[in-house]
Protein backbone atom coordinates (compact mmCIF):
# COMPACT_ATOMS: atom_id res chain seq x y z
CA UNK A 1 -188.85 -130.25 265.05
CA UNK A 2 -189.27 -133.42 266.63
CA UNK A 3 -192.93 -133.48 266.58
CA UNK A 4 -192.30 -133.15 262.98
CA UNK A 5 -190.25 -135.61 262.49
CA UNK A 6 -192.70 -138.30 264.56
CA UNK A 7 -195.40 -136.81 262.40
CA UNK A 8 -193.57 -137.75 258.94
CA UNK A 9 -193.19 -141.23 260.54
CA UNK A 10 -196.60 -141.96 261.39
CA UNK A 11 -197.79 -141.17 258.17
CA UNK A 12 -195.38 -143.30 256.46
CA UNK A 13 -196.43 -145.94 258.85
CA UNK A 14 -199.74 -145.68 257.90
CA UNK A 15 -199.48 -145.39 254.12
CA UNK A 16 -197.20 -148.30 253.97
CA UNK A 17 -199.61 -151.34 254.08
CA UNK A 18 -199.35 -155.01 254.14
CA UNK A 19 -199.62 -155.22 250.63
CA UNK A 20 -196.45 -153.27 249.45
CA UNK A 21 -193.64 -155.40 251.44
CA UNK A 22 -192.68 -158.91 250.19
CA UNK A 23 -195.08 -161.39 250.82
CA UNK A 24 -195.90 -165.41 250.22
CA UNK A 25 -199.09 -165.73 248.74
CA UNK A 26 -200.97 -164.95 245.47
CA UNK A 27 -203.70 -162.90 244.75
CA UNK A 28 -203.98 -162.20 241.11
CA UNK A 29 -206.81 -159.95 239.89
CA UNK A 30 -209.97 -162.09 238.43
CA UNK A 31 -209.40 -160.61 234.66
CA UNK A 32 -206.42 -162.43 234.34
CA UNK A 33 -207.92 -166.17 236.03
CA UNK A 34 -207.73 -168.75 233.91
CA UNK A 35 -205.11 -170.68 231.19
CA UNK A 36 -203.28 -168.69 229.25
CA UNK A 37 -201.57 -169.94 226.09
CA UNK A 38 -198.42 -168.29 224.35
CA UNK A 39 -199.80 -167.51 220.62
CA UNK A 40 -195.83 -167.34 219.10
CA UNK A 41 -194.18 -170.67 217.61
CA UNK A 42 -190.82 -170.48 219.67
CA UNK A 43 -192.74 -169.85 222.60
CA UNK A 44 -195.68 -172.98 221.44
CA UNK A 45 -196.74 -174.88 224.64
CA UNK A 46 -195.91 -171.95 227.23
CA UNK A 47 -199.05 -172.37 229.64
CA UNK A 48 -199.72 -170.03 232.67
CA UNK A 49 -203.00 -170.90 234.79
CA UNK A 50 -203.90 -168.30 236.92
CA UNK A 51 -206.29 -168.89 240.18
CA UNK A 52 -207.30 -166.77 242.88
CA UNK A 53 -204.35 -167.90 245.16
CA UNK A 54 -201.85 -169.62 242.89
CA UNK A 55 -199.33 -169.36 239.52
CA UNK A 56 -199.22 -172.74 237.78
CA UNK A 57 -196.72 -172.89 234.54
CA UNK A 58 -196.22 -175.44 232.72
CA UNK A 59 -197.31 -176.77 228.93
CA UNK A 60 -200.42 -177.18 227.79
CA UNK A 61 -202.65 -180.48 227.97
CA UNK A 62 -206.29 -181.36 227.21
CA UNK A 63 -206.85 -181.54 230.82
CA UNK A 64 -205.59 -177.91 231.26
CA UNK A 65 -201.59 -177.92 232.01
CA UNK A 66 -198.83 -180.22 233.04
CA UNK A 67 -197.28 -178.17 235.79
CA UNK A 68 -193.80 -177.52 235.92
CA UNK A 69 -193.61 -174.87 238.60
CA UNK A 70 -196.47 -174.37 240.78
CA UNK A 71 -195.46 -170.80 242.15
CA UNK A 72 -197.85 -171.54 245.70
CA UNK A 73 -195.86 -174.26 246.64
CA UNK A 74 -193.14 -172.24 246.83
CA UNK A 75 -194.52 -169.30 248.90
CA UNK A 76 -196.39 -171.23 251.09
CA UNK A 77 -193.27 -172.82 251.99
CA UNK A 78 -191.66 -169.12 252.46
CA UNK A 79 -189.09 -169.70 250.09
CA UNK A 80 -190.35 -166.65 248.24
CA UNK A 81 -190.72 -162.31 248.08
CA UNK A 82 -193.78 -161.75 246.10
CA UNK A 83 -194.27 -158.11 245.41
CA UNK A 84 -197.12 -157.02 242.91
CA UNK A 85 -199.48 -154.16 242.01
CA UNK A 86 -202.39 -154.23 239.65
CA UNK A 87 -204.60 -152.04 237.39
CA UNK A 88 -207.28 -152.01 235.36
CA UNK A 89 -205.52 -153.37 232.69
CA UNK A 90 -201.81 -154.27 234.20
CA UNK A 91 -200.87 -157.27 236.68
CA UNK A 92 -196.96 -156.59 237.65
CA UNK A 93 -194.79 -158.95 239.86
CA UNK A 94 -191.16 -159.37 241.21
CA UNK A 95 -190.63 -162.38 243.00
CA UNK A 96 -187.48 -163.47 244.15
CA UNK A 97 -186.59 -167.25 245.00
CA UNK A 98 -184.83 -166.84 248.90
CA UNK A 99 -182.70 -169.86 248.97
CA UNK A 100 -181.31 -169.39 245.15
CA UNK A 101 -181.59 -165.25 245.06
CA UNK A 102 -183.30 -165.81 241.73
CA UNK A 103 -185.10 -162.97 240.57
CA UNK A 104 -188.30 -163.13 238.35
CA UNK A 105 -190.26 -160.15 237.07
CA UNK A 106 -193.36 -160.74 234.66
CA UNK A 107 -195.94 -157.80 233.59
CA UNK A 108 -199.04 -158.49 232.18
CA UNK A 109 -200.76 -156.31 229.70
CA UNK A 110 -204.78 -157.20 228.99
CA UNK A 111 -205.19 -156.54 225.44
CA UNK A 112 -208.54 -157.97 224.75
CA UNK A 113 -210.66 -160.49 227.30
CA UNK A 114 -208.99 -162.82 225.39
CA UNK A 115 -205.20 -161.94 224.58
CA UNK A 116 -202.41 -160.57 227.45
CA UNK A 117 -198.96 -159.79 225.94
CA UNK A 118 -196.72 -160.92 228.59
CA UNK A 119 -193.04 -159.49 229.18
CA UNK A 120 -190.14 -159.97 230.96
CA UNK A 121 -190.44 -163.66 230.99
CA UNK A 122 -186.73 -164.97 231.05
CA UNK A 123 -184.55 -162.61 229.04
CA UNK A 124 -187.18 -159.63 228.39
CA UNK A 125 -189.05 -161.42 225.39
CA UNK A 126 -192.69 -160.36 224.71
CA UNK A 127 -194.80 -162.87 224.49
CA UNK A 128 -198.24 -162.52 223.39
CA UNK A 129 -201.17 -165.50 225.09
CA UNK A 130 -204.92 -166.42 224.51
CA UNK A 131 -207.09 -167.41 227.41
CA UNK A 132 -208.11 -171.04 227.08
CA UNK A 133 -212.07 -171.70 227.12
């Protein structure tokens, strides 16, 4: 029984990786790179830019975005839990602010190349964005 039970522990062990406990980076999947624009009129100005290490939101500019929270900052300072998981067509993530316990959960749905539809932004609103040339 006890070899058992040290059994069912090392293979939890193992199956848990890195990956699926909090962390402080980014690492969004390259479909979703880029600016992102919310397409609604309430919503007019709403600008995500996604890298390959960072979350930048903010409104839009001609130069790309005026950044009003620049999610790497954050989690390189280890202020943050960023949890995510990906698919083909879904980027998912819960982050939680440490020092405020504010919670944040967005998922992103690719519709087309060019249109996401994102949800859970503030109170569970669906917000539908084009990717900036």
């Amino acid at each position: 029984m006890r070899k058992a039970i040290i059994l069912i522990f090392a293979i939890i062990l193992v199956a848990c990786s890195k990956e699926d406990v909090g962390k402080t980076g980014i690492n969004p999947p390259s479909w979703i790179q880029g600016i992102w624009t919310a397409r609604v009129v309430e919503h007019t100005g709403l600008t995500l830019q996604f890298t390959s290490d960072n979350l930048l939101e903010g409104a839009a500019s001609d130069y790309g975005i005026n950044v009003s929270n620049n999610y790497g900052e954050i989690f390189d300072g280890e202020k943050a839990e960023w949890n995510d998981r990906r698919g083909d067509n879904v980027y998912y993530i819960d982050m939680e602010i440490l020092d405020t316990g504010q919670e944040r959960v967005f998922t992103f749905t690719k519709l087309t190349n060019d249109t996401l539809m994102l949800t859970g932004y503030g109170l569970g609103l669906e917000i539908e964005m084009t990717k900036r040339e």
